[in-house]
PDB file of N, CA and C in Angstrom:
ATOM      1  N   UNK A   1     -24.931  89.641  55.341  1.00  0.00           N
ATOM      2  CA  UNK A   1     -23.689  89.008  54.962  1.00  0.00           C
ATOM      3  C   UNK A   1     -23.975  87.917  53.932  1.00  0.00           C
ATOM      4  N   UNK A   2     -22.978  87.749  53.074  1.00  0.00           N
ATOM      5  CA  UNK A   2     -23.423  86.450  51.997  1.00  0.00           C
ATOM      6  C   UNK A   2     -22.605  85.638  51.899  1.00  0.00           C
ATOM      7  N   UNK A   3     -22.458  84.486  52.004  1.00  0.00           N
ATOM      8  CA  UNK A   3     -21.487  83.489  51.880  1.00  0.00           C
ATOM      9  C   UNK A   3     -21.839  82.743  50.800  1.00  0.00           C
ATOM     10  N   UNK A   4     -20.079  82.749  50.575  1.00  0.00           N
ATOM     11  CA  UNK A   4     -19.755  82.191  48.768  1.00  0.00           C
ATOM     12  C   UNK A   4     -18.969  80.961  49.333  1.00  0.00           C
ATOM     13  N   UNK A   5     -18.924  79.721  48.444  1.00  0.00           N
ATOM     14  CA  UNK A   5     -18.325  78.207  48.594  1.00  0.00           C
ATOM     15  C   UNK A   5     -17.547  78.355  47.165  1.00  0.00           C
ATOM     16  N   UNK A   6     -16.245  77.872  47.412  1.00  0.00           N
ATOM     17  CA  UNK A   6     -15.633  77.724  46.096  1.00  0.00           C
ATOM     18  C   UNK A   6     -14.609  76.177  46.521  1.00  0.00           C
ATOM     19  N   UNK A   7     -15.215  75.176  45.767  1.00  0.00           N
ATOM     20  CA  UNK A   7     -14.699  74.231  45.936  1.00  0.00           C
ATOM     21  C   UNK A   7     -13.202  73.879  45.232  1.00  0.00           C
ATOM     22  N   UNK A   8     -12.188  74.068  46.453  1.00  0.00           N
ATOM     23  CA  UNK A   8     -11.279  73.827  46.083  1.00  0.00           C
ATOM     24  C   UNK A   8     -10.167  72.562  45.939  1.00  0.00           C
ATOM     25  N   UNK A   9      -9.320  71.893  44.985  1.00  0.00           N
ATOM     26  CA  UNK A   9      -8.812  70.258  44.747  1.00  0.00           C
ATOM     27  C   UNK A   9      -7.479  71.382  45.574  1.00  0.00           C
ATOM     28  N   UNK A  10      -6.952  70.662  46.732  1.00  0.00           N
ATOM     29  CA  UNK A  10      -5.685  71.361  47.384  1.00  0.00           C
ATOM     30  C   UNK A  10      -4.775  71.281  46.610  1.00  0.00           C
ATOM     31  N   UNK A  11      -4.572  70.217  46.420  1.00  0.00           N
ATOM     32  CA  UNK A  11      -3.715  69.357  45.154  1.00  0.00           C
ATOM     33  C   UNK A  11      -2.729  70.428  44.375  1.00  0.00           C
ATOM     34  N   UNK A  12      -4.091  70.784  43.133  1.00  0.00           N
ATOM     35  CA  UNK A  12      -3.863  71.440  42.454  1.00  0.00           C
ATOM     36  C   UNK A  12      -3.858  73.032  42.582  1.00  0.00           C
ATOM     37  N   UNK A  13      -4.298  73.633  43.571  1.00  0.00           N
ATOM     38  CA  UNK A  13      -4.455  75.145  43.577  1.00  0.00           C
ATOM     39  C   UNK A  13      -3.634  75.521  45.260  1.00  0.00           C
ATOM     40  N   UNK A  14      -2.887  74.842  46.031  1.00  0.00           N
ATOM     41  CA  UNK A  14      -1.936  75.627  46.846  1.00  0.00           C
ATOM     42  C   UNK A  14      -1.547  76.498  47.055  1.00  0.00           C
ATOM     43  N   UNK A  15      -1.422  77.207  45.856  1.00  0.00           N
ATOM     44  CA  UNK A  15      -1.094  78.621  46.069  1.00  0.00           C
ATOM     45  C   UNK A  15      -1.796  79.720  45.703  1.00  0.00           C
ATOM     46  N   UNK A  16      -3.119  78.798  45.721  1.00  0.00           N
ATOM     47  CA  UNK A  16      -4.631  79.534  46.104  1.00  0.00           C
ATOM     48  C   UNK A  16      -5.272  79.644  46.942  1.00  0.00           C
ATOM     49  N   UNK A  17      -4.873  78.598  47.847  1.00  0.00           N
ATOM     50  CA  UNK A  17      -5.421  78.489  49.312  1.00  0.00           C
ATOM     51  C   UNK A  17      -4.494  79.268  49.981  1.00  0.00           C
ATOM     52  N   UNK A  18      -3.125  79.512  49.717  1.00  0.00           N
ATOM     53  CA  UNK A  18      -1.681  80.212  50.636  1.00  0.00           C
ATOM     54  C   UNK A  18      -2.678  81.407  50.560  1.00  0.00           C
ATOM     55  N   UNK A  19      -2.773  82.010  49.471  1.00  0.00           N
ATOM     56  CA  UNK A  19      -3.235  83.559  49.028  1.00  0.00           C
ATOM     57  C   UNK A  19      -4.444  84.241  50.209  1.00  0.00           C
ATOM     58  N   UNK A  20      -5.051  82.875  49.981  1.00  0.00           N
ATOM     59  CA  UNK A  20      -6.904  83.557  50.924  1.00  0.00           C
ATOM     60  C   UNK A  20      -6.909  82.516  52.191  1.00  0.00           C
ATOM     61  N   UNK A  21      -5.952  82.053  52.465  1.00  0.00           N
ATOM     62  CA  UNK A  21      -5.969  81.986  53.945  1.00  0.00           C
ATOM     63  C   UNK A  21      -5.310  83.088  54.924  1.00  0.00           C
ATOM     64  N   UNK A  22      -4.864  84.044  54.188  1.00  0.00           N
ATOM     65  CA  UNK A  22      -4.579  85.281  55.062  1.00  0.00           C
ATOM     66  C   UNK A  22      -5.500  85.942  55.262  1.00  0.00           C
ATOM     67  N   UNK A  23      -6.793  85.965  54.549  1.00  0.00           N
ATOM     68  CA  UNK A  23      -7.687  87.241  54.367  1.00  0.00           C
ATOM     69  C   UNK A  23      -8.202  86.977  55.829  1.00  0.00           C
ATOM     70  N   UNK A  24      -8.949  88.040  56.105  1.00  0.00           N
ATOM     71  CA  UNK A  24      -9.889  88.082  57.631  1.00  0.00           C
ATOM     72  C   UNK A  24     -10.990  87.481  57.407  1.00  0.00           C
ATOM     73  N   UNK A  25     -11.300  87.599  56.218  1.00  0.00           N
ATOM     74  CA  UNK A  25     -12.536  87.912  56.503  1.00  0.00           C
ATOM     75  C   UNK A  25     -12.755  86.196  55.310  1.00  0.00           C
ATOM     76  N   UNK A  26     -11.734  84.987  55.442  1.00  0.00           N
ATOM     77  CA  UNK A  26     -12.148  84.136  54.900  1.00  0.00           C
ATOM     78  C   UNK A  26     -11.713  82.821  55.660  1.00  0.00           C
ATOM     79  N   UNK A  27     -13.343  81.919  55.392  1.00  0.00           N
ATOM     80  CA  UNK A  27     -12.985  80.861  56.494  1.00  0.00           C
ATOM     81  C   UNK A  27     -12.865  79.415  55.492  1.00  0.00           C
ATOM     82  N   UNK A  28     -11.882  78.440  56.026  1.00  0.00           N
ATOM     83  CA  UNK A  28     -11.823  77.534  55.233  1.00  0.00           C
ATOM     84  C   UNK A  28     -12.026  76.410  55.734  1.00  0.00           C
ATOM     85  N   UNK A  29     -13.332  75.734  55.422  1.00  0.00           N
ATOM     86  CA  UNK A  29     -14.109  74.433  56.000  1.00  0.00           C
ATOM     87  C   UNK A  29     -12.926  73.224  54.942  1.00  0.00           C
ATOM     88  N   UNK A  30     -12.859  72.068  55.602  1.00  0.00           N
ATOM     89  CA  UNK A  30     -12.674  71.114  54.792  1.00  0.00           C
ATOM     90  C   UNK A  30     -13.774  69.970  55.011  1.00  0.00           C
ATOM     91  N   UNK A  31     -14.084  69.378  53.531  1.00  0.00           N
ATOM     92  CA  UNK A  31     -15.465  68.663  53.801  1.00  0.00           C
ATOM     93  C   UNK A  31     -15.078  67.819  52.795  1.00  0.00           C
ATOM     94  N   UNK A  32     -14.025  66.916  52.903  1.00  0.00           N
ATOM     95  CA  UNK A  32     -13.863  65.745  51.818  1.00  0.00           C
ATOM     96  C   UNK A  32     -15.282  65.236  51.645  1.00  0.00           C
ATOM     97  N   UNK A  33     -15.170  64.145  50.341  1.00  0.00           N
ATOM     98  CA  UNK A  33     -16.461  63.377  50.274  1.00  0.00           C
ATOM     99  C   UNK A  33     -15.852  62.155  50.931  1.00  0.00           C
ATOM    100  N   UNK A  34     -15.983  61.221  51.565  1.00  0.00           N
ATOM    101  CA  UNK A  34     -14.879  60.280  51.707  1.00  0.00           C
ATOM    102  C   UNK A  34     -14.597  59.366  50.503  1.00  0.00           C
ATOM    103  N   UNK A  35     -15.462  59.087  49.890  1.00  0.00           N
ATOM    104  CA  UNK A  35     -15.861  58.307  48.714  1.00  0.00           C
ATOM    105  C   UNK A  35     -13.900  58.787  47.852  1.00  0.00           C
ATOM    106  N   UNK A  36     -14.487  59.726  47.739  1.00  0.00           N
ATOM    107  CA  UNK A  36     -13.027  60.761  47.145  1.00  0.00           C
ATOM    108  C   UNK A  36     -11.204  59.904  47.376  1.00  0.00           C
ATOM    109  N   UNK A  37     -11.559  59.919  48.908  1.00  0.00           N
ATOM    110  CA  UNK A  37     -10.337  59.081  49.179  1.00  0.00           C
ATOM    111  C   UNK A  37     -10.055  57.866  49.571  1.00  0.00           C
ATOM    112  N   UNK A  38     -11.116  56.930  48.939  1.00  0.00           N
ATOM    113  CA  UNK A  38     -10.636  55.668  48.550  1.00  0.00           C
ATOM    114  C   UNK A  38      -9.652  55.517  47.196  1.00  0.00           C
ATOM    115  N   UNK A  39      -9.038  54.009  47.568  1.00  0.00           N
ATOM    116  CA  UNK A  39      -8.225  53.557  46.437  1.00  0.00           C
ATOM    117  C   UNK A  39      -9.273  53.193  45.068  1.00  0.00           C
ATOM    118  N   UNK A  40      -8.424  52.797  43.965  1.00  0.00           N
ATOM    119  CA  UNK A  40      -9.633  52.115  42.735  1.00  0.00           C
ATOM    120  C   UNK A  40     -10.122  51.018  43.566  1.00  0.00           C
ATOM    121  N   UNK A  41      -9.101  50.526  43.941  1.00  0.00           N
ATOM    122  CA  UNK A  41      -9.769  48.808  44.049  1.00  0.00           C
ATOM    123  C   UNK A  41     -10.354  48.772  45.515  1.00  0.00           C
ATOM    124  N   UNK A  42     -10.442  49.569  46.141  1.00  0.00           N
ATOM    125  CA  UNK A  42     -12.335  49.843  47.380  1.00  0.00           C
ATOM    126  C   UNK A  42     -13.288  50.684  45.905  1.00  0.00           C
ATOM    127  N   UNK A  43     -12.699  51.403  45.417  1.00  0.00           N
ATOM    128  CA  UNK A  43     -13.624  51.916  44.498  1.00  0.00           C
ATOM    129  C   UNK A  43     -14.753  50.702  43.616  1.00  0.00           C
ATOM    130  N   UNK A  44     -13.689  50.150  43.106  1.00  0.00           N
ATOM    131  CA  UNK A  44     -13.958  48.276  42.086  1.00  0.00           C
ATOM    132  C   UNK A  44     -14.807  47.589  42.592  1.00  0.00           C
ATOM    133  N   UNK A  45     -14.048  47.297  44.187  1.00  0.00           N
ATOM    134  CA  UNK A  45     -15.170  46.551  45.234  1.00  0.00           C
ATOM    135  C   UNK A  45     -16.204  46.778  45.582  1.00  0.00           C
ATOM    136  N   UNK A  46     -16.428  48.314  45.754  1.00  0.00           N
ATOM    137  CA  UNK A  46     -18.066  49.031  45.993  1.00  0.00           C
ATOM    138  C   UNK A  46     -18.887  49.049  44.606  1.00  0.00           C
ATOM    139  N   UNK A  47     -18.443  49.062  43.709  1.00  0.00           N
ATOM    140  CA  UNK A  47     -18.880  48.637  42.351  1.00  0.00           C
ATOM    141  C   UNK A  47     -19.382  47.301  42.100  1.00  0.00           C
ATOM    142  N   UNK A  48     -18.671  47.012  42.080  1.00  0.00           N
ATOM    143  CA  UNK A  48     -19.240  45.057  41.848  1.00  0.00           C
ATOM    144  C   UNK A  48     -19.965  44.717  42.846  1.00  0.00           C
ATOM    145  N   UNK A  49     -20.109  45.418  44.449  1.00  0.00           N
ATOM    146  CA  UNK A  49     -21.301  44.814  45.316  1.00  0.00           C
ATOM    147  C   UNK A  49     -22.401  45.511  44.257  1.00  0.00           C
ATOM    148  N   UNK A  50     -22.153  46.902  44.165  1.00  0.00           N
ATOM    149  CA  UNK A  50     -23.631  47.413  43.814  1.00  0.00           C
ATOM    150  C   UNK A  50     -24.155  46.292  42.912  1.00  0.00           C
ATOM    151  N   UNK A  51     -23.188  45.876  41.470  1.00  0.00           N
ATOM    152  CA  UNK A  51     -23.684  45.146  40.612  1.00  0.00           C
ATOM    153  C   UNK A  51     -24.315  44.163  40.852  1.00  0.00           C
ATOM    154  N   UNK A  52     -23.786  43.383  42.074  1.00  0.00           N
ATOM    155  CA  UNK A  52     -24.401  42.556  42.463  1.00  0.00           C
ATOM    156  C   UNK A  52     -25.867  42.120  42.864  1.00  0.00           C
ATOM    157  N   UNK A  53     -25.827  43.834  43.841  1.00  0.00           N
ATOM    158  CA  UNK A  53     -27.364  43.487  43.693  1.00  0.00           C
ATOM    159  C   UNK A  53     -28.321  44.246  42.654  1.00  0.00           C
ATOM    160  N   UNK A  54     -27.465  44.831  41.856  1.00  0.00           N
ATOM    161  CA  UNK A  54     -28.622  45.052  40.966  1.00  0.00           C
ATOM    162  C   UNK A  54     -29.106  43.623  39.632  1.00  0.00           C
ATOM    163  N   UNK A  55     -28.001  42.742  39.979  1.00  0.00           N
ATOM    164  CA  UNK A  55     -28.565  41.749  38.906  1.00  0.00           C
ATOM    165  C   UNK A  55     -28.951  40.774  39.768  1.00  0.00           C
ATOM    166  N   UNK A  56     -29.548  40.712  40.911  1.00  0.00           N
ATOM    167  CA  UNK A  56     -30.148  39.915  41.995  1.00  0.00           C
ATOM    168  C   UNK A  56     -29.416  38.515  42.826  1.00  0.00           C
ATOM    169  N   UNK A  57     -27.668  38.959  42.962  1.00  0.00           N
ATOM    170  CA  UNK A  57     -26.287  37.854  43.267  1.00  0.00           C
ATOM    171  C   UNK A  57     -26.319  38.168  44.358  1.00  0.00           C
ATOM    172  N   UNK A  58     -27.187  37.673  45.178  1.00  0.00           N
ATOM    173  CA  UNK A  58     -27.491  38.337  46.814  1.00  0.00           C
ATOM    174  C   UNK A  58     -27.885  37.042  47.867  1.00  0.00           C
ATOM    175  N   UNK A  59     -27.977  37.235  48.499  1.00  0.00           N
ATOM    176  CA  UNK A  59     -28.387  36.002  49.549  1.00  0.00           C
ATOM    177  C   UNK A  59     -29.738  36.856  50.893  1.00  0.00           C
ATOM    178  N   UNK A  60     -30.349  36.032  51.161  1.00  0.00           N
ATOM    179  CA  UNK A  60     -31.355  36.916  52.221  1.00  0.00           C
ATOM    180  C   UNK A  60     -30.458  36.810  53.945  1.00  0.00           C
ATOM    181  N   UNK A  61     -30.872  37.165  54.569  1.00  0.00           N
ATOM    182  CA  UNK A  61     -30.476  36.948  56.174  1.00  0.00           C
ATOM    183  C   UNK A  61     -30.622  35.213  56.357  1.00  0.00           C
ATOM    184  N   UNK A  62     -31.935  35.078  56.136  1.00  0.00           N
ATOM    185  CA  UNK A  62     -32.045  33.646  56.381  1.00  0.00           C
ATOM    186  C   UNK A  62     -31.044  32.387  55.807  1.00  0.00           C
ATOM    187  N   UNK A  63     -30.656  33.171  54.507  1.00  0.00           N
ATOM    188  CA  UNK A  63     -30.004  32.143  54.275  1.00  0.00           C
ATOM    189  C   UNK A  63     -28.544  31.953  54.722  1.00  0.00           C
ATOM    190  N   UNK A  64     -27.927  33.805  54.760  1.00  0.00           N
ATOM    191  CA  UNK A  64     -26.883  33.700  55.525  1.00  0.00           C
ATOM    192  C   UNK A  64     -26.455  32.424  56.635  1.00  0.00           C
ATOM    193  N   UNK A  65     -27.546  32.898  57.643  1.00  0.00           N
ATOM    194  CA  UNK A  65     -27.682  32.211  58.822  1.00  0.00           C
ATOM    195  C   UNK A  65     -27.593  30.554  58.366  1.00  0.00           C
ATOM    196  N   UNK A  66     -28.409  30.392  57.672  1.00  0.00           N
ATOM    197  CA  UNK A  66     -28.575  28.783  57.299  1.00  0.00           C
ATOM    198  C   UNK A  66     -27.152  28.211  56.840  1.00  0.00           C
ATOM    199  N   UNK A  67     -26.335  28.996  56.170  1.00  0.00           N
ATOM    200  CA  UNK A  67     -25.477  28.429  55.576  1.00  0.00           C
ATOM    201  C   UNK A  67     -24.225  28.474  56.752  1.00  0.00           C
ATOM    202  N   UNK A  68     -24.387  29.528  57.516  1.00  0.00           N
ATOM    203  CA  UNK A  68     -23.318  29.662  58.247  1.00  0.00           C
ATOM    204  C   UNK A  68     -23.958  28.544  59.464  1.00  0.00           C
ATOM    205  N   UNK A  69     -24.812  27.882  60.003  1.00  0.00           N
ATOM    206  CA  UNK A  69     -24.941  26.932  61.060  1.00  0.00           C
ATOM    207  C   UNK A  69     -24.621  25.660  60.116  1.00  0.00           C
ATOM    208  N   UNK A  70     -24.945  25.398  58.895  1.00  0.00           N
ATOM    209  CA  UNK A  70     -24.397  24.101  58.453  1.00  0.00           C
ATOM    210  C   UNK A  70     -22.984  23.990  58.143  1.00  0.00           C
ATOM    211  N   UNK A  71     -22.634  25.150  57.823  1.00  0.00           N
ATOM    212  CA  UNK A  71     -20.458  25.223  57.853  1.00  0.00           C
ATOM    213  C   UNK A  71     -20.672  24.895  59.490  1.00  0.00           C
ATOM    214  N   UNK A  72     -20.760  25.585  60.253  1.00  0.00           N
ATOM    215  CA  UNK A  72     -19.910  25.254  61.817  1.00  0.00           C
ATOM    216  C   UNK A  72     -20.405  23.703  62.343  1.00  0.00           C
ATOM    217  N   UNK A  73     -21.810  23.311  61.791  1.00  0.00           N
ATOM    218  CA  UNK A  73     -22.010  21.553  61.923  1.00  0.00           C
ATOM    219  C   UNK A  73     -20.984  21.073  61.624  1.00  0.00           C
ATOM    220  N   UNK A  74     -20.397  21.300  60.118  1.00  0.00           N
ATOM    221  CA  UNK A  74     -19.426  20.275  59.126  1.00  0.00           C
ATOM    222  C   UNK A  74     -18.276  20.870  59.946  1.00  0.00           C
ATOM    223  N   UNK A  75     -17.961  21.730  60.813  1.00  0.00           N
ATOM    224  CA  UNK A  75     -16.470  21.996  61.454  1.00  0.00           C
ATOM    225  C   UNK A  75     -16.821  21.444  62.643  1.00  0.00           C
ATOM    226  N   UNK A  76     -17.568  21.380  62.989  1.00  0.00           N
ATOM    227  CA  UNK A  76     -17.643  20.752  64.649  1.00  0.00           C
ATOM    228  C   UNK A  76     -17.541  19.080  64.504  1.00  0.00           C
ATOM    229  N   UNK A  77     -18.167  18.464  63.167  1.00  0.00           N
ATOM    230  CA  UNK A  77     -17.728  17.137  63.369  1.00  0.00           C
ATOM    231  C   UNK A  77     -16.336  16.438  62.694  1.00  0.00           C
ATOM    232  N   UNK A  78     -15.176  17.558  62.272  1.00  0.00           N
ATOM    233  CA  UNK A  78     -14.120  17.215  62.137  1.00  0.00           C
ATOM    234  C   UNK A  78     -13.197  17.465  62.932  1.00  0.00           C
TER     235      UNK A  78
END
């Protein structure tokens, strides 16, 4: 037996999928990318982290931590 993949946009070909979802002998996986169905602006946002760290606008764990116990000092003594 040989199995063929034909990646289909639903969108646009509906009444390509109506056609060969009758056949017997055809099965139809759906396998979004998820990436696919984000908005631009999660798109924008996953963009500008990458950028981020590729031009080294990053912070380590340690410092996380460091910065976040000296904010809750400066909130605990107001």
């Amino acid at each position: 037996m040989k199995k063929i993949t034909i990646n289909i946009e639903e969108t646009k070909y509906p009444f390509f999928l109506e056609l060969i979802k009758g056949m017997d002998f055809v099965s139809i996986e759906n396998n979004d990318d998820w990436y696919e169905n984000l908005s631009f602006s999660e798109k924008k946002n996953i963009q500008k982290g990458i950028d981020d760290i590729e031009n080294g606008s990053v912070f380590s764990h340690a410092e996380v931590i460091s910065l976040a116990k000296k904010r809750i000092n400066e909130l605990k003594k107001n």
